[in-house]
Every structure is written in structure tokens, then in C-alpha cells.
Protein backbone atom coordinates (compact mmCIF):
# COMPACT_ATOMS: atom_id res chain seq x y z
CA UNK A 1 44.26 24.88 -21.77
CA UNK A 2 45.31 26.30 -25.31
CA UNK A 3 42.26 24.07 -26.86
CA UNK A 4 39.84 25.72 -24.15
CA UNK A 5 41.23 29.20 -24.67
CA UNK A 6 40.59 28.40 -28.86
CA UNK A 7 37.22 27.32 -28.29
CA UNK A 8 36.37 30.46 -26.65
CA UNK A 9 37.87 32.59 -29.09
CA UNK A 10 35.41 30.54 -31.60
CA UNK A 11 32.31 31.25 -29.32
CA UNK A 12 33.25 34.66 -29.09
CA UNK A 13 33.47 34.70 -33.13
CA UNK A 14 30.40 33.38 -33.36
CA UNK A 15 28.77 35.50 -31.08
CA UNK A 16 29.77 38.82 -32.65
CA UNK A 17 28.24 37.53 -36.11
CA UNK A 18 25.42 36.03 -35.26
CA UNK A 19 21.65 37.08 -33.88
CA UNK A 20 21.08 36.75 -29.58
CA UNK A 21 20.11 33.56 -29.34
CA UNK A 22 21.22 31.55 -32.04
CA UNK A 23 24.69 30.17 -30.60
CA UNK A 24 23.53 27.51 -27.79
CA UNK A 25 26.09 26.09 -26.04
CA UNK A 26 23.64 23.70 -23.39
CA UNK A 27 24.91 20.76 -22.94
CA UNK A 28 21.90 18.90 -22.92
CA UNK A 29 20.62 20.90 -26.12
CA UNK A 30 23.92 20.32 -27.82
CA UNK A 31 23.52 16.46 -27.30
CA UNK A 32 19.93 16.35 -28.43
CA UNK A 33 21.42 17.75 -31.82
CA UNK A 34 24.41 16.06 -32.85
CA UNK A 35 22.97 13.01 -34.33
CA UNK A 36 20.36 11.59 -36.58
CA UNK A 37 18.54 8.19 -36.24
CA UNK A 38 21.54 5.97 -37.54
CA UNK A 39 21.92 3.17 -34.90
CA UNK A 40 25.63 2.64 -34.26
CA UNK A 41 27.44 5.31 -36.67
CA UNK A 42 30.03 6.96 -34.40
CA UNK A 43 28.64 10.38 -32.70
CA UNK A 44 31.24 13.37 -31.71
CA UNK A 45 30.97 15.87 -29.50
CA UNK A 46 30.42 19.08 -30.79
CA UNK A 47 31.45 22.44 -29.31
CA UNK A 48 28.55 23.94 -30.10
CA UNK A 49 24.94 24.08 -32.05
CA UNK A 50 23.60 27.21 -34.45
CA UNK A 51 20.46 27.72 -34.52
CA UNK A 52 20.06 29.42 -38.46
CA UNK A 53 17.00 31.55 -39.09
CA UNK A 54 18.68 32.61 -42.49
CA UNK A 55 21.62 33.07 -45.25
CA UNK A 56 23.18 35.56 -43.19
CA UNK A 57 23.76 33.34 -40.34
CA UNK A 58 24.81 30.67 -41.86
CA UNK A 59 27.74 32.31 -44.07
CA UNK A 60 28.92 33.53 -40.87
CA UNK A 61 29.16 30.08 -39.67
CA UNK A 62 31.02 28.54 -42.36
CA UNK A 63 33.23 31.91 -42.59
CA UNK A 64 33.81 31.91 -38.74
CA UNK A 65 34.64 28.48 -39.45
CA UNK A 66 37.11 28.78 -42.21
CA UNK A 67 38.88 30.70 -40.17
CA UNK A 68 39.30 28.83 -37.33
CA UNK A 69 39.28 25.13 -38.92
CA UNK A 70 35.97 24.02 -37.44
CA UNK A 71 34.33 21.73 -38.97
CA UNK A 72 30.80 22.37 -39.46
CA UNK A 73 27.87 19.78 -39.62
CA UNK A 74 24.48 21.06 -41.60
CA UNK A 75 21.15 19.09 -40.01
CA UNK A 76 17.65 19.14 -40.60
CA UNK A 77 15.14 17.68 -38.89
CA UNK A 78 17.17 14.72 -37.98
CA UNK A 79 15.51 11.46 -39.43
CA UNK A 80 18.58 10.18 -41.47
CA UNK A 81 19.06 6.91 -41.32
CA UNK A 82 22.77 6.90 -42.41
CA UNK A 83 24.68 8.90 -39.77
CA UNK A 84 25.31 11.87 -42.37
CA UNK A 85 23.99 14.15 -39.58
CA UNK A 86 26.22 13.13 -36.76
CA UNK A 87 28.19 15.26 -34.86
CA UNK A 88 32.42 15.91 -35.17
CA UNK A 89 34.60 16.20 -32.03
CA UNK A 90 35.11 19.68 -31.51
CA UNK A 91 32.74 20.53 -34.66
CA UNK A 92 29.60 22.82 -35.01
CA UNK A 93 25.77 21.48 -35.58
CA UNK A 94 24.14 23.98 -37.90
CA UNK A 95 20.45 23.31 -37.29
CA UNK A 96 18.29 24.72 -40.22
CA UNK A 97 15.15 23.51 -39.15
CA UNK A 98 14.09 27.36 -38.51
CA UNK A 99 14.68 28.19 -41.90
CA UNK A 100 11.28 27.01 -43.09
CA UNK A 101 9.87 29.82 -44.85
CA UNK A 102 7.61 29.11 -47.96
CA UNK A 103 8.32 32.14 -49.68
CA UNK A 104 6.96 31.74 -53.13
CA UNK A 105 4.19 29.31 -54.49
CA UNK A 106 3.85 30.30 -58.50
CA UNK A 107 0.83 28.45 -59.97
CA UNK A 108 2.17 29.11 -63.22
CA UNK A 109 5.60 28.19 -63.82
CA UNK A 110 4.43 25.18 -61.58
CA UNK A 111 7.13 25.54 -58.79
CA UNK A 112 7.75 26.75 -55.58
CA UNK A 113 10.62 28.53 -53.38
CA UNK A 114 11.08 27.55 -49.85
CA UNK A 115 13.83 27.25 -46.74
CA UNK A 116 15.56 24.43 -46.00
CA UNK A 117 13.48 23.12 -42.94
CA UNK A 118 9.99 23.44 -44.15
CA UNK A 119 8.54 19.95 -43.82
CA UNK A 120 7.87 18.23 -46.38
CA UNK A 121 4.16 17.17 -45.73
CA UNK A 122 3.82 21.05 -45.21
CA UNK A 123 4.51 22.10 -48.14
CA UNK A 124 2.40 19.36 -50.15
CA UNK A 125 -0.65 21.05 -48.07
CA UNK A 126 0.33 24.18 -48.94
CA UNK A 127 0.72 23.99 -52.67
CA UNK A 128 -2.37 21.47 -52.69
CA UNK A 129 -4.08 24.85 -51.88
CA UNK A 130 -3.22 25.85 -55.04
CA UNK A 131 -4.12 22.71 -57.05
CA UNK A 132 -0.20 21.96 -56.77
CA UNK A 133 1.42 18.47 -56.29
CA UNK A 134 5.42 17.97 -55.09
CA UNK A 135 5.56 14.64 -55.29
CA UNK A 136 8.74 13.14 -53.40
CA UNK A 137 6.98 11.16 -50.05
CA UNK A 138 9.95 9.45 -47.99
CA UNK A 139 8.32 7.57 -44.99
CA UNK A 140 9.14 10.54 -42.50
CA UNK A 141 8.00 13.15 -44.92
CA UNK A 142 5.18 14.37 -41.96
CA UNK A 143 8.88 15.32 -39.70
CA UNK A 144 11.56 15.57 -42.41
CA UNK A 145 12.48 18.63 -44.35
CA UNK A 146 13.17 19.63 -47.56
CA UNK A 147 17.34 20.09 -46.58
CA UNK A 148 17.36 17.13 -45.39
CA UNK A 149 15.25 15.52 -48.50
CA UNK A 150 17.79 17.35 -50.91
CA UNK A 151 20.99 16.37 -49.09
CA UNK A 152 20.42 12.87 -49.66
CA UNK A 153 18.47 12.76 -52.69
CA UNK A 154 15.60 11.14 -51.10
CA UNK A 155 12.96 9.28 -52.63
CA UNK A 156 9.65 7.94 -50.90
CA UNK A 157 6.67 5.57 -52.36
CA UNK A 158 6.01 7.43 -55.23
CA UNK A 159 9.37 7.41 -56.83
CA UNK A 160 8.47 4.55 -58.55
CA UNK A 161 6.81 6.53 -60.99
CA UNK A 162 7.21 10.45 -60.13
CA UNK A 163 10.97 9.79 -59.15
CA UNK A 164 13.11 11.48 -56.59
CA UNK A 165 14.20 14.77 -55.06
CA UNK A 166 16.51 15.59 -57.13
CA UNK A 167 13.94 15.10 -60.11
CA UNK A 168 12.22 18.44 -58.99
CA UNK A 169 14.76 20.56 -57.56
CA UNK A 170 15.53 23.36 -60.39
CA UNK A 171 17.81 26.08 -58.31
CA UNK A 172 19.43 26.15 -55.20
CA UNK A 173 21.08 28.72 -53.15
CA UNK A 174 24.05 27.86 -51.31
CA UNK A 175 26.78 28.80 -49.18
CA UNK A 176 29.88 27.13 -50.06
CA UNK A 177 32.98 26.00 -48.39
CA UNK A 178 34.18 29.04 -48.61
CA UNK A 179 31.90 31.18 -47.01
CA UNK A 180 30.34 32.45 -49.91
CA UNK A 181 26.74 32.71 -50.83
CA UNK A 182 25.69 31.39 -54.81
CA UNK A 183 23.11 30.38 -56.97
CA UNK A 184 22.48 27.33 -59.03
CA UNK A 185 20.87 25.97 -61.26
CA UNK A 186 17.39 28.31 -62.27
CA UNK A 187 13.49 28.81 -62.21
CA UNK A 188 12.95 28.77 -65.93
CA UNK A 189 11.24 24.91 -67.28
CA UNK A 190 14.41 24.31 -69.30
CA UNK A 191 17.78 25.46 -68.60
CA UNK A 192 21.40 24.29 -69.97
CA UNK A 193 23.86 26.82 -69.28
CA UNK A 194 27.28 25.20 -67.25
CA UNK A 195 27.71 22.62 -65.17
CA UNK A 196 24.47 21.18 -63.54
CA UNK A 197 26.51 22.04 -60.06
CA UNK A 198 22.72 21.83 -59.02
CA UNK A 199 22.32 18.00 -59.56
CA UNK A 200 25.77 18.00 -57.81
CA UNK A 201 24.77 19.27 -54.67
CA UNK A 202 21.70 17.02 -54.34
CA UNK A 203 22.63 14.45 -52.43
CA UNK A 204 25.69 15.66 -51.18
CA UNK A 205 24.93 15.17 -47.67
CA UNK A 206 26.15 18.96 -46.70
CA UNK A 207 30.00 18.23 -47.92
CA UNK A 208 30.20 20.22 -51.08
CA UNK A 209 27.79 23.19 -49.72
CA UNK A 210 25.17 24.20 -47.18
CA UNK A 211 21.78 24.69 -48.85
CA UNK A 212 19.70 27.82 -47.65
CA UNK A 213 16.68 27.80 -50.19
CA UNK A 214 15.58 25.41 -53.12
CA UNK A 215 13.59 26.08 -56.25
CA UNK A 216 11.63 23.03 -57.18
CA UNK A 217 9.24 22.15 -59.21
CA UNK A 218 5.46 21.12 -58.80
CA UNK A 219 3.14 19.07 -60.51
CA UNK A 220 -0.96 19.06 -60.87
CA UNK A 221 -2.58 17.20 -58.41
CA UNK A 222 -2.96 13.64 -59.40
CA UNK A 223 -6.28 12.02 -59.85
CA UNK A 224 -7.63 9.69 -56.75
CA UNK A 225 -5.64 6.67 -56.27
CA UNK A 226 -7.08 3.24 -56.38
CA UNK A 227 -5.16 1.01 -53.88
CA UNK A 228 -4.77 -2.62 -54.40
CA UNK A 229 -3.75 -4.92 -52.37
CA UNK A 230 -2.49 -8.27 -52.41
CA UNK A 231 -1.63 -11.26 -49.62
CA UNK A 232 1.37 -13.55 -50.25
CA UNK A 233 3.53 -15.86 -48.09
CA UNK A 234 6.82 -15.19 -48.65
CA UNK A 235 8.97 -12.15 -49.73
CA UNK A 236 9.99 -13.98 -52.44
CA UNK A 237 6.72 -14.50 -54.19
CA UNK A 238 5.97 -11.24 -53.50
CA UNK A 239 9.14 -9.83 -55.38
CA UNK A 240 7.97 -12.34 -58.26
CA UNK A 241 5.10 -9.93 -58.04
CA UNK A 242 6.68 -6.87 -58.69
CA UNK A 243 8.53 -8.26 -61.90
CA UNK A 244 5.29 -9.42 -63.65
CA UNK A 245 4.00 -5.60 -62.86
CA UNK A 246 6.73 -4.30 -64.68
CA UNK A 247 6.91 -7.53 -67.19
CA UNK A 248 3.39 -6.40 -68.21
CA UNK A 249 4.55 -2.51 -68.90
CA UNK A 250 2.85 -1.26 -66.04
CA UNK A 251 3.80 1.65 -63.37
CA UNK A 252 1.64 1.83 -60.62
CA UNK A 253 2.50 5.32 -58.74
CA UNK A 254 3.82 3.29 -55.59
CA UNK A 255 4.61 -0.17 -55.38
CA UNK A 256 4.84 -1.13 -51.53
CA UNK A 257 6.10 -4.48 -49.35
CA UNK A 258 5.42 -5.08 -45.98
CA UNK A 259 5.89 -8.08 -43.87
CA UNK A 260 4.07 -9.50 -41.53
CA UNK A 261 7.19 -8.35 -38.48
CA UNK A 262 6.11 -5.04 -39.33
CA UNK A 263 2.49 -4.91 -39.51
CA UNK A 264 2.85 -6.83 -36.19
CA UNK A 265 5.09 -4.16 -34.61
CA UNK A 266 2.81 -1.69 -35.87
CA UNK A 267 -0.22 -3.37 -34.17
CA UNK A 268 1.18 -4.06 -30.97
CA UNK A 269 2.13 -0.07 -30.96
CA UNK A 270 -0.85 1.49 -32.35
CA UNK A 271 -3.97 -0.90 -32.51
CA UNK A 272 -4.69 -0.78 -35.91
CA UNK A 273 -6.08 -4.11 -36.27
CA UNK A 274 -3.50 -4.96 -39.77
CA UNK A 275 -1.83 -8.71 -38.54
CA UNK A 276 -3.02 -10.75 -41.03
CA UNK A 277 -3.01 -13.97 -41.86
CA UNK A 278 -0.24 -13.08 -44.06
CA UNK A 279 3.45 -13.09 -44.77
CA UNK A 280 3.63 -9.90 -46.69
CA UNK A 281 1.65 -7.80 -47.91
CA UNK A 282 2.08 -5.79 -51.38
CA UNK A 283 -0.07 -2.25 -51.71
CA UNK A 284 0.04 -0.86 -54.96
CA UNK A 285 -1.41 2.51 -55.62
CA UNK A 286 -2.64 3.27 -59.20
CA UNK A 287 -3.87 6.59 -60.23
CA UNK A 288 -4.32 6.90 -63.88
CA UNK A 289 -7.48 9.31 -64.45
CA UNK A 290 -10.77 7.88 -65.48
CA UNK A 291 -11.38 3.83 -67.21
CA UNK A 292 -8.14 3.38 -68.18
CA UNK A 293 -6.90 3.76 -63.95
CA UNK A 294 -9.63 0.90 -63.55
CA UNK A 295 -8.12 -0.93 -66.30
CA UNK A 296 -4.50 -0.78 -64.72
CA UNK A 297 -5.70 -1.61 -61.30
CA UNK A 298 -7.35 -4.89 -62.34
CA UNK A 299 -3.99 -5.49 -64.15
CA UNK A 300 -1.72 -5.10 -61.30
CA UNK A 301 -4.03 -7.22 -59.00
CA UNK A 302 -4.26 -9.83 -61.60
CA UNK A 303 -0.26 -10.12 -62.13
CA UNK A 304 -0.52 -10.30 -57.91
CA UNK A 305 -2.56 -13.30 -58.86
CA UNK A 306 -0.30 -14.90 -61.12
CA UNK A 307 2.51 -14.91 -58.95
CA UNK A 308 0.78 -17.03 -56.18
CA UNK A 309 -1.12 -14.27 -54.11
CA UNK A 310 -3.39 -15.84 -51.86
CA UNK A 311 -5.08 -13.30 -52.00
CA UNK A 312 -5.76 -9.77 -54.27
CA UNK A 313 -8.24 -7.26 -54.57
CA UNK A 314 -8.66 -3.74 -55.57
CA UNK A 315 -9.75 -1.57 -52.54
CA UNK A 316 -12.91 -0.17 -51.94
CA UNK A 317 -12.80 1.53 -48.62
CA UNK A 318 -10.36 4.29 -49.04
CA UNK A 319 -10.21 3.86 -45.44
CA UNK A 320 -8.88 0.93 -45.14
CA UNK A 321 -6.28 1.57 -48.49
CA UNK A 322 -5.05 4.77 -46.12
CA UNK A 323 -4.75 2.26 -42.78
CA UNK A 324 -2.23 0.25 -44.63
CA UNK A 325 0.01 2.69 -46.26
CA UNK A 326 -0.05 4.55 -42.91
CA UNK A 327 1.30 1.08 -41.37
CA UNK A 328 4.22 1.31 -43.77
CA UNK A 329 4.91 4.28 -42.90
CA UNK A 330 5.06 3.63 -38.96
CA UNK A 331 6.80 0.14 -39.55
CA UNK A 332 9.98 1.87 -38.83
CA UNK A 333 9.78 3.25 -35.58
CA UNK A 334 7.33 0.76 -34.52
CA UNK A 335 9.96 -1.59 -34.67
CA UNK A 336 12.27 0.38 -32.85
CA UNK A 337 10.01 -0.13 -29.55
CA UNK A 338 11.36 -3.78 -29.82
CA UNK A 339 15.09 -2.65 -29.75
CA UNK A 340 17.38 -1.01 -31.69
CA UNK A 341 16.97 -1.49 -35.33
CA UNK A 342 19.53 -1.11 -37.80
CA UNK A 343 18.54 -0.10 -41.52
CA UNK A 344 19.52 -1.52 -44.67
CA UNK A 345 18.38 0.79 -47.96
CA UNK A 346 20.42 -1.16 -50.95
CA UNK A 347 18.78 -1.35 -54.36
CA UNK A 348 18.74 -3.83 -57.06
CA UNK A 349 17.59 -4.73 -60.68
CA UNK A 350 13.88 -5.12 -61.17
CA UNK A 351 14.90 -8.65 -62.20
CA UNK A 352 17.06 -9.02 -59.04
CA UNK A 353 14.36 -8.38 -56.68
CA UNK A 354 12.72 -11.50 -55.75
CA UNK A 355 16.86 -12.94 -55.40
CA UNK A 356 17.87 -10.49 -52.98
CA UNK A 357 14.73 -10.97 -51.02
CA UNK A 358 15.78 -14.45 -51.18
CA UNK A 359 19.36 -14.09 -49.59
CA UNK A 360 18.13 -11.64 -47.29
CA UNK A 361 15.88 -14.19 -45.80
CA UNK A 362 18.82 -16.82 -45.68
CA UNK A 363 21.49 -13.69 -44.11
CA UNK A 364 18.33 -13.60 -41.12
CA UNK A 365 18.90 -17.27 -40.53
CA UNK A 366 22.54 -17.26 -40.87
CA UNK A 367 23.21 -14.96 -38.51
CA UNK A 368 20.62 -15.43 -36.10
CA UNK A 369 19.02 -11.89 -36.69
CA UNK A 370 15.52 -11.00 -37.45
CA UNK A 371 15.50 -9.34 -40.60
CA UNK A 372 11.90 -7.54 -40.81
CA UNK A 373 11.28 -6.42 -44.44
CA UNK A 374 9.72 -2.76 -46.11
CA UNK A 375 10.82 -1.64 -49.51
CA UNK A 376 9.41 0.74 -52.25
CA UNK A 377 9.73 -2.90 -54.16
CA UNK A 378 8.51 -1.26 -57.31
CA UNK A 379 12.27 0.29 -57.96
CA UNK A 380 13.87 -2.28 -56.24
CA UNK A 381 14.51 -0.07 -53.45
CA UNK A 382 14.58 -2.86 -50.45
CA UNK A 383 14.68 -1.47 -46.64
CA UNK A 384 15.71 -4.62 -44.38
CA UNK A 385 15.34 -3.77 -40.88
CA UNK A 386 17.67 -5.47 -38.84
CA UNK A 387 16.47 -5.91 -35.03
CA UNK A 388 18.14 -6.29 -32.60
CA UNK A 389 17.77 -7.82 -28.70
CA UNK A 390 19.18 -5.46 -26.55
CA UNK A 391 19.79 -8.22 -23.88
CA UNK A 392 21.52 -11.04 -26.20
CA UNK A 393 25.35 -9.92 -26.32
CA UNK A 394 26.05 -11.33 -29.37
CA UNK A 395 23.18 -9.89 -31.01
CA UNK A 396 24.66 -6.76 -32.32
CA UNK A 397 27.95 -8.10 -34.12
CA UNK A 398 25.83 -10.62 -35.81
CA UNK A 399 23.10 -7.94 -36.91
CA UNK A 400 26.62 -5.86 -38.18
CA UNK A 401 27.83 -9.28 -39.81
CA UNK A 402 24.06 -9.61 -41.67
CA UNK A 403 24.32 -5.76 -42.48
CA UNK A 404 27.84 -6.42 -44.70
CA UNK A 405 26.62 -9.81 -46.08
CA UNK A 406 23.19 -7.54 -47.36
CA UNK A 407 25.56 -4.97 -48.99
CA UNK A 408 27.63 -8.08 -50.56
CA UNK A 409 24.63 -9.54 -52.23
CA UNK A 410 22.98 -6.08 -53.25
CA UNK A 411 26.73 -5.40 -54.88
CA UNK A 412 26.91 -9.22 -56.38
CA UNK A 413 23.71 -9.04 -58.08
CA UNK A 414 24.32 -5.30 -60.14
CA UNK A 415 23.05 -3.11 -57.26
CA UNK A 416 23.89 -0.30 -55.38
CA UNK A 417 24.82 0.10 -51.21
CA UNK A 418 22.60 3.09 -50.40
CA UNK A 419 18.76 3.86 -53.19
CA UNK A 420 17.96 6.85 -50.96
CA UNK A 421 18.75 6.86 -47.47
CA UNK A 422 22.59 8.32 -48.58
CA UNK A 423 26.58 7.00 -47.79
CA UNK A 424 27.04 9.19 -44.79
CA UNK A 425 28.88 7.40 -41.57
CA UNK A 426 27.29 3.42 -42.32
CA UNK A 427 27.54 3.28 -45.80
CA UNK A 428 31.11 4.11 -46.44
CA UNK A 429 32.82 1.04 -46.83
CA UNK A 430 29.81 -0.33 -49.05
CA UNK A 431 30.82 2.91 -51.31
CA UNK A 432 34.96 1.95 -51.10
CA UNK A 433 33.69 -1.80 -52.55
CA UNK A 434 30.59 -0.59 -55.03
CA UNK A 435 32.97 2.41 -56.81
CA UNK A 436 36.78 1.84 -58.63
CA UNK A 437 39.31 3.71 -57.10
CA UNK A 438 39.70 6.39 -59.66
CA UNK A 439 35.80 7.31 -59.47
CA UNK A 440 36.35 7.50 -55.50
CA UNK A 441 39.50 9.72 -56.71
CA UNK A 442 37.51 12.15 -59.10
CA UNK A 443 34.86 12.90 -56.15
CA UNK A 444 37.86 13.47 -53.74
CA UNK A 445 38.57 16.20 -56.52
CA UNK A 446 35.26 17.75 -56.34
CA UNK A 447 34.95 17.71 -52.37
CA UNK A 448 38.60 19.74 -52.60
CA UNK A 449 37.31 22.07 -55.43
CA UNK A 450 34.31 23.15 -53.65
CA UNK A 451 35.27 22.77 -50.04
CA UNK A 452 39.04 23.91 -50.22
CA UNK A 453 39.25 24.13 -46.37
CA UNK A 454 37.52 20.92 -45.59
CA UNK A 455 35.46 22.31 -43.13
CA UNK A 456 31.71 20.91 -44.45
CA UNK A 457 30.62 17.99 -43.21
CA UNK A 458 34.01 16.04 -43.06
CA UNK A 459 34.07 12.00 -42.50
CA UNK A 460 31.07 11.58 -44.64
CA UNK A 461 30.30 10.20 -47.90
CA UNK A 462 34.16 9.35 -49.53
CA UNK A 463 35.84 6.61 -47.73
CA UNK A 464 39.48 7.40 -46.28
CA UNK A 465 41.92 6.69 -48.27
């Protein structure tokens, strides 16, 4: 009864400090929030879900929470793929998918100032009123917000030449472990003074502070892409691909593989008319202005050539270019209509690629698991989707068995466990084996520095010890 009587004294915290409304306590709700779209990282049960709608609310949170000892759990919009969203027994979800203000759009300093949970693709519209590019695209960017985006660094198919989140986030306002409210970094184009504690937050994953608003920075918008596209039958001739691209000093602004599993998923869901008589498919998307963008799109479909495509061109029908990015963008939950489907997001070497698409073929056959393939391939950024049949019993251990063996080989060949999808709940152990002991040790540091009460997100990220 004593744990009861505690929660209630929580509520009752909560209540006094926050806006009518925002403390929802529905079961139903409650579950619908507590986890992100990791399949099989662990899911508590929280005691309760805040809805923010701004800085205010969520200092009282983490102060209410300090307090007490509850741990608190920041989430977005939900699409993780690494369980970094996922509910703790007893915990609080702080949903900031309200705080989606765009509050400043600044055509000259290039930049822009917005809430947490503005959507990404909505605030590429709205700056692309203003002539304005932010370039970071993950696959979910039309659902997943900016918060989100920042707390795992995401990246997206143009990182291969525009980079990642954290590449255009300048400032950020926080609220720390502590309850109180700061601000990073700046809004100035250049700026050295202290610790970058802004880089440090990006891709935190919510365990060093809760992000209320972000500064980041804008580009011009690009010139029209050319798309080119090229046939191949295997993944392995495909990665060849890739390395002559980047053998012959190009850098396409994305750099896309997808396999025939998923452009058949994708059919069989939404008609599209893509199977082709194809293993994999690479899309490249070039979009240097003027002759010399013609020039590097012939390029790029000719090194396609070279490495045994059997078939290349550079697309004419913007249509049809937009058709098959849009079908790597719904590979993902197109395959989940055929069961659940756990997600891989290592990263290797340029040099590395076609070998790890290689062993990730032979894990598939190993193990008995279908291993469908989608990867920004340019960065070596490779997305195995492991599917699982929901009525074979021994289908999940292997698909966990072909998971470690992925994160073995990524490791063995001079990559990394997680490009962009972040540690969270699934990737821990990968982190314990990629990282020595005393660099695990110096984070621990940090995580104590900044969130002395270890209220912020706890589990994720760092390994036990």
C-alpha cells in the first residue's frame, strides 16, 4: 500500500504544477505511449504520461521528479527503432509531440527556431516557403519530429552528402537533470566559446537533458535532382557499386539500396507496380546545378555499369524517380505487414560495404531468417531487416542469433553497432563490445555530471556495469 499511497502523492505533485489536462493517467492512453517501434526491447509500465505544451511543464516534470525519484522518459513522435523511447516500471512518459511550434524562420542568418515535436517534413515545407532547405530526411521524416531527430542524431538519404542532425543544430534549450532550464550552444554562423555541451546532447537519447527548442540551421534550396537508377542481382554487386562512386570522387546527394523483399512488400501493400526483374535496386540522386549535374549523373550510372548492373539509366520521368524513393521509404513498415521485423542500422567503411553485404546474406542462410536489405549505402549506413514468422517458434531466437552475428561482423570489419537509429534498449551490448571500458567509464561520468539524480531516461544508452 505504501507504493500506492507514493504514487498518489506523485500525481498529486504533478497535478498542482502542471496545466488541466496535461497529466493522463488512462490506462489505455498510457499504454499507447510507453514505447516506440523497437520489436522486442523490454517495455515498463509507467505510472503515468505528460502531455508538454511547453518549458514550463516540463521543468516541473523533471523537478517533481527529482524529488520523488521518478524516472522520467522524454518521447516524440514514437518511430525509434532502438527502444530509447520505452517506458520504465513505475516511470513517467513525457510526450512532447505538442510542443511543435515554429517560432522563428530567419531568411538571413539561414536558420530556424522550433519545438521539439514539429515534424520534420513540416518544417522543410515551411522554410521551402522561404526559399529555405533543412536537409536531414530519415525515412519517417513525414511522422517523426525534430526531438526525436536530435535525440538520436538521425540521419536520412541525404546524409551522404548534407550529413546529419547534429550537422545543423546550432543551440538548444534544455532542461536538465536537475530541473533547471539552459541554453546551449548559439544562433550566430560561428561560435567557440566552452564546451560544445550542444553536440553533447545530440544524440543523447533524453539521458543527459530534455530538449524543449532547437536552433538549427538551413540551407538554400538545392537545384532539381536527377535520379538514376540502376538494376543489379545481388547486394554484393551492388555495394561494389557504391565503392566505384566514391572511387571516382563522386557524392551523389543520396545513395540508396533496395532489394527486391522490399519492393515486393511494398507492392503487395500499396500497388505501386516496382517488382522488378531485379535483385536490388540502387537510386542515386544527383543534384549539382546546371551541365556539370548532367555530367555527374552520367558518371554515377556509368560506375553502376562497371560494376555489373544489368541495367542503368538516368531518369527521365520525375515520376517514376519519386515512385521509387517513396518505395524506400515505405519498405519498412511494408514489411512489417508480413510479421514482426527486427532492425539492424550498423555502419561500415566505404570499402567494407560490399563484405558486410556479403556476410549478411550468409547470417540469412545460417540462421534460417530472411534478411530483407535497405541502406543509405552511400555512407555505409546498412539497415537489414530481419523478418520474422510469427507462427515458426524458433523463428525469433534465430532472427536474435542473426541480429548479434550482424553486430559481430559490422564490429570485425572497423564499423560501428548503431549509424543513426541510436544505442537505446537493443543496442547496448553492441556498445559494451564496440567501446573499451574506460570510454564506457568517461560517459558514465558525464551521465552523473549532468543527471546527478539519475532520473532522465535511465537503462538507455551505457551498458550496466
Amino acid at each position: 500500500m505504501a507504493a500506492e499511497r507514493d504514487d498518489e502523492v506523485v500525481l498529486q505533485a504533478l497535478r498542482a504544477r502542471l496545466p488541466d489536462r496535461a497529466l493522463v493517467t488512462d490506462p489505455d492512453v498510457v499504454a499507447g505511449l510507453s514505447h516506440d517501434d523497437a520489436e522486442w526491447a523490454a517495455v515498463g509500465r509507467p505510472l503515468a504520461v505528460v502531455r508538454a505544451r511547453s518549458t514550463a511543464d516540463v521543468a516541473a516534470v523533471v523537478q517533481v521528479a527529482v524529488e520523488h525519484g521518478v524516472p522520467v522518459v522524454p518521447r516524440g513522435a514514437g518511430t525509434g527503432l532502438s527502444g530509447g523511447a520505452n517506458a520504465v516500471d513505475g516511470g513517467l512518459v513525457l510526450d512532447l509531440s505538442g510542443m511543435d511550434a515554429i517560432t522563428r524562420i530567419d531568411p538571413l542568418e539561414r536558420l530556424a527556431v522550433v519545438g521539439p515535436g514539429v515534424v520534420n517534413d513540416h518544417l522543410r515545407a515551411a522554410v521551402a516557403a522561404h526559399g529555405l532547405w533543412y536537409p536531414p530526411d530519415p525515412a519517417s521524416s513525414p511522422w517523426s519530429t525534430i526531438g526525436g531527430n536530435i535525440a538520436t542524431n538521425a540521419g536520412g538519404v541525404c546524409c551522404v552528402k548534407y550529413g546529419v542532425t547534429g550537422d545543423y543544430v546550432l543551440g538548444l534549450e534544455v532542461v536538465t537533470g536537475t530541473g533547471e532550464v539552459v541554453r546551449l550552444g548559439r544562433s550566430t554562423a560561428k561560435g567557440v566559446a566552452g564546451y560544445d555541451l550542444t553536440s553533447l546532447v545530440v544524440g543523447s537519447e533524453g539521458t543527459l537533458a530534455v530538449v524543449t527548442e532547437a536552433i538549427l540551421r538551413l540551407r538554400p534550396l538545392p537545384a532539381p535532382a536527377r535520379t538514376v537508377a540502376g538494376y543489379f542481382d545481388s547486394v554484393v554487386a551492388a555495394g561494389e557499386a557504391t565503392r566505384r562512386v566514391w572511387e571516382a570522387g563522386l557524392v551523389p546527394a543520396a545513395l540508396e539500396l533496395v532489394d527486391r523483399h522490399c519492393l515486393a512488400a511494398v507492392d503487395a501493400w500499396k500497388n505501386m507496380g516496382l517488382s522488378l526483374e531485379a535483385e536490388v535496386v540502387l537510386l542515386a540522386r544527383v543534384d549539382d546545378p546546371g551541365a556539370a549535374g548532367d555530367e555527374t549523373a552520367v558518371r554515377v550510372r556509368d560506375c553502376f555499369t562497371a560494376a555489373g548492373a544489368t541495367w542503368a539509366d538516368v531518369s527521365a520521368d520525375a515520376d517514376e524517380a519519386e515512385a521509387l524513393f517513396a518505395a524506400r521509404r515505405l519498405a519498412y513498415p511494408a514489411l512489417e505487414r508480413l510479421g514482426p521485423v527486427l532492425t539492424e542500422d550498423v555502419c561500415v567503411p566505404i570499402a567494407a560495404v560490399p563484405e558486410m553485404l556479403a556476410r549478411i546474406e550468409a547470417t540469412g542462410r545460417r540462421h534460417g531468417t530472411t534478411i530483407a536489405n535497405i541502406a543509405h549505402i552511400g555512407d555505409g549506413n546498412l539497415h537489414p531487416l530481419l523478418v520474422v514468422d510469427s507462427s515458426d517458434e524458433g523463428a525469433r531466437q534465430r532472427a536474435e542469433l542473426a541480429f548479434d552475428d550482424i553486430i559481430s561482423d559490422a564490429l570485425a570489419l572497423g564499423g560501428t553497432v548503431t549509424g543513426e537509429h541510436g544505442v537505446g534498449l537493443l543496442k547496448r551490448d553492441g556498445l559494451a563490445r564496440e567501446q573499451s571500458p574506460a570510454l564506457l567509464a568517461m560517459q558514465r561520468a558525464v551521465k552523473a555530471a549532468l543527471d546527478p539524480h539519475g532520473v532522465l531516461n535511465p537503462g538507455k544508452v551505457l551498458p550496466p556495469e
